[in-house]
C-alpha atoms as a PDB file:
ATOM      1  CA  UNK A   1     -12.914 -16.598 -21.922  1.00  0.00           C
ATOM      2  CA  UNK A   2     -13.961 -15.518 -18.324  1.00  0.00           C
ATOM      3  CA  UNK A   3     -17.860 -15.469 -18.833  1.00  0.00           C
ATOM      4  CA  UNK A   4     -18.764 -12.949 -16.246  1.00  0.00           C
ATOM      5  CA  UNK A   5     -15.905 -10.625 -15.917  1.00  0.00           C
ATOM      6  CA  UNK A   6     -14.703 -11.184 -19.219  1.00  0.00           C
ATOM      7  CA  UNK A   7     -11.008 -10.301 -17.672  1.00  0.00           C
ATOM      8  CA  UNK A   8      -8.121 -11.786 -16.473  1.00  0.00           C
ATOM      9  CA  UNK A   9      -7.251 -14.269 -14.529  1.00  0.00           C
ATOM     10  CA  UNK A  10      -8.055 -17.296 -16.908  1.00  0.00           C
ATOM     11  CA  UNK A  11      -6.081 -20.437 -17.454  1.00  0.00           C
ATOM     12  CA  UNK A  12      -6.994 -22.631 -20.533  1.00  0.00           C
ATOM     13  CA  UNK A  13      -6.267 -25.950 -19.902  1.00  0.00           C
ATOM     14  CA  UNK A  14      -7.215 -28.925 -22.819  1.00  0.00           C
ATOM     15  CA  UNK A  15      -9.288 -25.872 -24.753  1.00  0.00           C
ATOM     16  CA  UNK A  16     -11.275 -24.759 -21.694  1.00  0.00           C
ATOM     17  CA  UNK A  17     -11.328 -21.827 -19.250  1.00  0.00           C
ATOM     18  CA  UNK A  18     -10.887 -21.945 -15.752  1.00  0.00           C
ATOM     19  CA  UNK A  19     -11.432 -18.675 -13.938  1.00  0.00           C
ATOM     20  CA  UNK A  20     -10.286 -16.728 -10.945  1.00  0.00           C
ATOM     21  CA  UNK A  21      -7.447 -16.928  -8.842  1.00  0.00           C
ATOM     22  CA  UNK A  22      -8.073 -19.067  -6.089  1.00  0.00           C
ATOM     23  CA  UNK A  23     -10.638 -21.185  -8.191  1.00  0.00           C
ATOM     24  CA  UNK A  24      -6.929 -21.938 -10.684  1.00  0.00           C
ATOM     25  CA  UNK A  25      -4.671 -22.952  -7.649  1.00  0.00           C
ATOM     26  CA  UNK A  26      -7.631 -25.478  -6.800  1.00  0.00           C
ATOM     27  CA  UNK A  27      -7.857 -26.576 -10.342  1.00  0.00           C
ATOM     28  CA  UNK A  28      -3.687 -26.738 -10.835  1.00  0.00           C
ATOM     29  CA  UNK A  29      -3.537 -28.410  -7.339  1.00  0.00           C
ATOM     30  CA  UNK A  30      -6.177 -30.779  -8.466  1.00  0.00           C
ATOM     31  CA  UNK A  31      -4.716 -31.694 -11.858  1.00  0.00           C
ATOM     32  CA  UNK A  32      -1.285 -31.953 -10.686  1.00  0.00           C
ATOM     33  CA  UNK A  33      -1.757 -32.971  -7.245  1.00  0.00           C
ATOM     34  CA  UNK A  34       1.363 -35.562  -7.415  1.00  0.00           C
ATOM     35  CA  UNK A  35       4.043 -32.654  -8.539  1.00  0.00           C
ATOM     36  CA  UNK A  36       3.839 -30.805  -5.614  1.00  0.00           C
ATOM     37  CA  UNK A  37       0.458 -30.462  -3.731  1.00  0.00           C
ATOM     38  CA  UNK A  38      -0.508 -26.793  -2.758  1.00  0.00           C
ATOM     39  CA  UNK A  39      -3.918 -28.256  -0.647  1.00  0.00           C
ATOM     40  CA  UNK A  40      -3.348 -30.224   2.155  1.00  0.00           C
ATOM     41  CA  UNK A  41      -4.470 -33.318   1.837  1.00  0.00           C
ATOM     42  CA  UNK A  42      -6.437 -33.495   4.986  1.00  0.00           C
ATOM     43  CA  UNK A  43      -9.975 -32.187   4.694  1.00  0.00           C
ATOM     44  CA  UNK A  44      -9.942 -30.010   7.904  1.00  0.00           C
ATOM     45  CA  UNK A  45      -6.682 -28.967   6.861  1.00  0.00           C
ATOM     46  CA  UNK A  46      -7.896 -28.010   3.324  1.00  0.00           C
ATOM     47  CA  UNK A  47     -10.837 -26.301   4.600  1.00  0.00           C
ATOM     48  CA  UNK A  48      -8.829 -24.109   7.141  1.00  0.00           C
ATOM     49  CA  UNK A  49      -6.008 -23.378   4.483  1.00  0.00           C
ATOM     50  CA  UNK A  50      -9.127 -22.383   1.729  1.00  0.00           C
ATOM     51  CA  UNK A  51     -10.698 -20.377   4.674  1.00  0.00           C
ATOM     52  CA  UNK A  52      -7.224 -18.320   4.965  1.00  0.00           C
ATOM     53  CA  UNK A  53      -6.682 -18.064   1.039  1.00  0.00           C
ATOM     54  CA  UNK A  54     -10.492 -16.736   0.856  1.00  0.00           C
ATOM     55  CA  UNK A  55      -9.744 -14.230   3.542  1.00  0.00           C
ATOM     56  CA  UNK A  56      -6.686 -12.863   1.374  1.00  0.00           C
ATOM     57  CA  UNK A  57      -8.295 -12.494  -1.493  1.00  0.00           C
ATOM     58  CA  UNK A  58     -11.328 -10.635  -0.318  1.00  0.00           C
ATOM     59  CA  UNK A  59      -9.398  -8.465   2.225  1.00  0.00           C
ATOM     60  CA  UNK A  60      -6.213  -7.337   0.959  1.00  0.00           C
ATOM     61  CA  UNK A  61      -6.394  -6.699  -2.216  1.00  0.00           C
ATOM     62  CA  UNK A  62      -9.535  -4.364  -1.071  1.00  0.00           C
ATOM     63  CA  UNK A  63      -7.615  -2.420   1.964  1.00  0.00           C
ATOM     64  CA  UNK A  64      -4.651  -2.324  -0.374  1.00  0.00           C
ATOM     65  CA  UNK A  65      -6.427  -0.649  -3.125  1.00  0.00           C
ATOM     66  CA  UNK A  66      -7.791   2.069  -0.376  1.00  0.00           C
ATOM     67  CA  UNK A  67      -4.876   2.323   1.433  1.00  0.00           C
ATOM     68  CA  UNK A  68      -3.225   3.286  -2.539  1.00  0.00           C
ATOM     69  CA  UNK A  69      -5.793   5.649  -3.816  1.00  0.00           C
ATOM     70  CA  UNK A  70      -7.368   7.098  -0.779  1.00  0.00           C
ATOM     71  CA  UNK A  71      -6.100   9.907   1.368  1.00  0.00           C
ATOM     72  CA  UNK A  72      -7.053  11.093   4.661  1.00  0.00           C
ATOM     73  CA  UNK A  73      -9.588   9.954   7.449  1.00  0.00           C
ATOM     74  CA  UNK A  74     -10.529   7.212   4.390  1.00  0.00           C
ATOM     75  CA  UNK A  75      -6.950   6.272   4.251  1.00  0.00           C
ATOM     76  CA  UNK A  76      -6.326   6.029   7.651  1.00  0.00           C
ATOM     77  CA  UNK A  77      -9.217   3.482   8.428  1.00  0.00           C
ATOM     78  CA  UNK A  78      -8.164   1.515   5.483  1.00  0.00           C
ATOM     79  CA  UNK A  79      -4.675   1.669   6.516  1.00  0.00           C
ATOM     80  CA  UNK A  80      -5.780   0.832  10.386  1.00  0.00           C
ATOM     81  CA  UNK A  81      -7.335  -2.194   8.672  1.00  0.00           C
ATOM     82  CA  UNK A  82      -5.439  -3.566   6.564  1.00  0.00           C
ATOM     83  CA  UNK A  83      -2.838  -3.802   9.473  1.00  0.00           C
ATOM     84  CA  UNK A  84      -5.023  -5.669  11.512  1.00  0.00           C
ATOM     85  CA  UNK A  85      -4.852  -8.181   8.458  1.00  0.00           C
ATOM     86  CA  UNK A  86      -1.972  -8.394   8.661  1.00  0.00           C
ATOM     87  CA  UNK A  87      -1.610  -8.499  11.911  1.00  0.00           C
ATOM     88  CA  UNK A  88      -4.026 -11.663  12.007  1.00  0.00           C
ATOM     89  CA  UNK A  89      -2.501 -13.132   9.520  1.00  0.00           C
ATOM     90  CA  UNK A  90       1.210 -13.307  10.998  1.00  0.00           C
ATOM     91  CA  UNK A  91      -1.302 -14.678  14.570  1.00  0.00           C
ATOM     92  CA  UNK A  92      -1.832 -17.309  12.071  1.00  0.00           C
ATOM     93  CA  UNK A  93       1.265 -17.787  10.745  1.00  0.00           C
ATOM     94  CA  UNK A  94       3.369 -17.850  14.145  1.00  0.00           C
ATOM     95  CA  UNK A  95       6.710 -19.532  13.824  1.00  0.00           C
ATOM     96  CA  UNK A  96       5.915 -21.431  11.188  1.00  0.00           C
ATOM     97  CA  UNK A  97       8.198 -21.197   7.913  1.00  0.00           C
ATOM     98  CA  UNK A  98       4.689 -20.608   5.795  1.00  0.00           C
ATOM     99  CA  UNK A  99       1.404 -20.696   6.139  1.00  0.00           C
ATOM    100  CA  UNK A 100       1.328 -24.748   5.118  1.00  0.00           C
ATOM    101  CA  UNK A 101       3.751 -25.396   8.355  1.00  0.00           C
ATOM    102  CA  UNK A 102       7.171 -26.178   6.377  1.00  0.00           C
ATOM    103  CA  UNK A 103       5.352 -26.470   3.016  1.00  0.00           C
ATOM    104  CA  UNK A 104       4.652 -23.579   0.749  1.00  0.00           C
ATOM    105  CA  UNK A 105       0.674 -23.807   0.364  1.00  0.00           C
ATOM    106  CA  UNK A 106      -2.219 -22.403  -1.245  1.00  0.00           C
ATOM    107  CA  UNK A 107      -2.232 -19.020   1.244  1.00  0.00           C
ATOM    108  CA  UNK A 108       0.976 -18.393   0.649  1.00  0.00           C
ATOM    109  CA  UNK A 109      -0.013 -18.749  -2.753  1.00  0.00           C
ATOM    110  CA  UNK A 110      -2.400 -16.255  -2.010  1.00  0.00           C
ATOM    111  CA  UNK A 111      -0.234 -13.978  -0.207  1.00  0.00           C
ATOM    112  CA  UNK A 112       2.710 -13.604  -1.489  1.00  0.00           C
ATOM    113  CA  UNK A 113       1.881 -11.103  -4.921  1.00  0.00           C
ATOM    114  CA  UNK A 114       0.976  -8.459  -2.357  1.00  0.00           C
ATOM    115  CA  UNK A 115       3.959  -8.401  -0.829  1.00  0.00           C
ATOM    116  CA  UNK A 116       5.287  -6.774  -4.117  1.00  0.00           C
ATOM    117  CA  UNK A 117       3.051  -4.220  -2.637  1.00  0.00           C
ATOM    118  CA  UNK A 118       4.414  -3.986   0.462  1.00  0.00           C
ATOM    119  CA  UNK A 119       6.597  -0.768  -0.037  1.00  0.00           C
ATOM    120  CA  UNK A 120       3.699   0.963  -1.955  1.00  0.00           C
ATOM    121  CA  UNK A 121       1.597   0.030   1.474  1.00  0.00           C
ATOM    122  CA  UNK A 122       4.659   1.718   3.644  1.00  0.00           C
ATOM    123  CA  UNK A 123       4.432   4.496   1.559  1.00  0.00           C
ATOM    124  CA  UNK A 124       1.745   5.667   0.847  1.00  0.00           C
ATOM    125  CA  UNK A 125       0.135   4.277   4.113  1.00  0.00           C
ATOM    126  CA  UNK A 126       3.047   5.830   6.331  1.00  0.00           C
ATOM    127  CA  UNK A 127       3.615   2.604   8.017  1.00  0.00           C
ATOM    128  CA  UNK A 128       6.078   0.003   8.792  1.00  0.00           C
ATOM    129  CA  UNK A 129       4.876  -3.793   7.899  1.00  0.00           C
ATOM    130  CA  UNK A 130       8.275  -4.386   9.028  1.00  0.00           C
ATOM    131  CA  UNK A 131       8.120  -3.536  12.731  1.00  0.00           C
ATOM    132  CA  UNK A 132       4.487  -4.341  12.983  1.00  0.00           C
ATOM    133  CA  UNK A 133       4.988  -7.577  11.676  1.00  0.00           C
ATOM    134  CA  UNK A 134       7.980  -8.783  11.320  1.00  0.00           C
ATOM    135  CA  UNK A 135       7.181 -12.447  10.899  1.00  0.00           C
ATOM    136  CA  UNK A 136       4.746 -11.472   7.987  1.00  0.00           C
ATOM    137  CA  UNK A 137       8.119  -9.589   6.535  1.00  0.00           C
ATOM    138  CA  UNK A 138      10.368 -12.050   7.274  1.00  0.00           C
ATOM    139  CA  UNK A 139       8.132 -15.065   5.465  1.00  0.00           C
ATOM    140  CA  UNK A 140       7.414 -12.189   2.535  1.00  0.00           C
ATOM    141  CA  UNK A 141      11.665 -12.457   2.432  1.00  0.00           C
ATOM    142  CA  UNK A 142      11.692 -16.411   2.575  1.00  0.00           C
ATOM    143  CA  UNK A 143       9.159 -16.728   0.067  1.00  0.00           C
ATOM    144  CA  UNK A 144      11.113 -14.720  -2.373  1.00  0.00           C
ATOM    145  CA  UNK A 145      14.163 -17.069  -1.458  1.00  0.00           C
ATOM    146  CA  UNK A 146      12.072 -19.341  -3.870  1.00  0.00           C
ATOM    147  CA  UNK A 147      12.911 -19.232  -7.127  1.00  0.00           C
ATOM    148  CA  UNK A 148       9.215 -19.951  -8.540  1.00  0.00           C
ATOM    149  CA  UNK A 149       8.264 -16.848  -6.515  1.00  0.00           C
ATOM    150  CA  UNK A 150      11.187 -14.401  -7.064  1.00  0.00           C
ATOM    151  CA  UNK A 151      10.852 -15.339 -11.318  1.00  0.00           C
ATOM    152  CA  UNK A 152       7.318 -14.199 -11.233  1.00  0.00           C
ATOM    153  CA  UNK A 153       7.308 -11.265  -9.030  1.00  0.00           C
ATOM    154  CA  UNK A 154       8.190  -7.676 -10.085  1.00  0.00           C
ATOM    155  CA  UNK A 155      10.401  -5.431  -8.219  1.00  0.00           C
ATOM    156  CA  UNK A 156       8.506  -3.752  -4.786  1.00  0.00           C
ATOM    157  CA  UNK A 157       9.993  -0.095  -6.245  1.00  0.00           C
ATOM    158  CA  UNK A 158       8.963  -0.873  -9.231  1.00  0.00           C
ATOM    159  CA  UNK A 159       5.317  -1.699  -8.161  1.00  0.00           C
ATOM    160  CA  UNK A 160       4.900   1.515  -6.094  1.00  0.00           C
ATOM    161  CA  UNK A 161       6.573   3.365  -9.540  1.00  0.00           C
ATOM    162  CA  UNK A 162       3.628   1.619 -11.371  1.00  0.00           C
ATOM    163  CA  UNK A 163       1.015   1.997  -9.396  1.00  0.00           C
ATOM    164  CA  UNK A 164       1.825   5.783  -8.643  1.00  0.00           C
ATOM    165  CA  UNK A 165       1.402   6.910 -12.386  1.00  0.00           C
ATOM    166  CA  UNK A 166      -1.578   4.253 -12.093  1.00  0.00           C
ATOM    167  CA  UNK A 167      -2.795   6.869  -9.366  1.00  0.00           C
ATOM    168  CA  UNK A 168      -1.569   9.710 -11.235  1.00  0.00           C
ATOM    169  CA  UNK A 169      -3.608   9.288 -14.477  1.00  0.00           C
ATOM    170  CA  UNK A 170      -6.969   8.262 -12.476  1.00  0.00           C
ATOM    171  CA  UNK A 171      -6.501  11.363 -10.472  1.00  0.00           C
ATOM    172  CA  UNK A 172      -6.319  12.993 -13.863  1.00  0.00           C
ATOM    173  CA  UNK A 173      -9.654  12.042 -15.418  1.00  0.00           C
END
């Protein structure tokens, strides 16, 4: 039903598609904005909270992917980077409880599946997210303190299990 891509994500709502991640939250947030708003209300504030969602989704999953299947000088530069993500994004976190101030919000959104992927970064990236960002791991904890977030997120072991025969059988071919 995704006209481009013809992949996942889609969500089918009333018979037709809506595609791609972020574009969905906007859509759900829209549609259900009086259950329990993921967009601030505000403009700037929308704007600003889009800004950091968009930022997510272009960067991490990218860095991640490089930091997983690369391997030397590559890996290290993608590993470098993706740290100063993180890094940037726990500048814009600060002491917040999430990313929306005290209420979960579209980056989180955004966020949180990778840090199922935490470990596999750790791992395979031979790096801490812990010590170099320990607000970033502590919200990562909080967020799974939710129970809409720790229902729909697998295991971090069993993400880096995944993804290494992932790696395994591309290596393979």
């Amino acid at each position: 039903m995704n006209p481009v891509k013809q992949q996942i994500p889609v969500l089918i709502h009333n018979g037709k598609p809506v595609c791609e991640s972020l574009i969905i939250v906007h859509y759900i947030d829209e549609i259900w904005k009086h259950k329990s708003p993921i967009l601030p209300r505000d403009s700037y504030q929308r704007a600003h909270a889009m800004f950091w969602a968009d930022y997510v989704d272009k960067k991490i999953y990218s860095l991640g992917r490089q930091v997983w299947l690369s391997s030397g000088d590559e890996q290290e530069a993608a590993k470098n980077e993706l740290m100063g993500c993180f890094r940037l994004l726990e500048g814009e976190l600060g002491d917040k409880a999430y990313f929306g101030d005290d209420a979960f919000g579209i980056v989180d959104v955004a966020l949180v599946p990778f840090y199922s992927w935490f470990y596999m970064f750790e791992q395979c990236g031979n790096m801490s997210i812990k010590a170099e960002c320990p607000k970033l791991a502590a919200w990562g904890k909080r967020c799974m303190e939710r129970e809409s977030v720790s229902k729909s997120l697998p295991d971090q072991r069993k993400v880096y299990d995944f993804l290494m025969e992932i790696k395994l059988k591309i290596k393979a071919k």
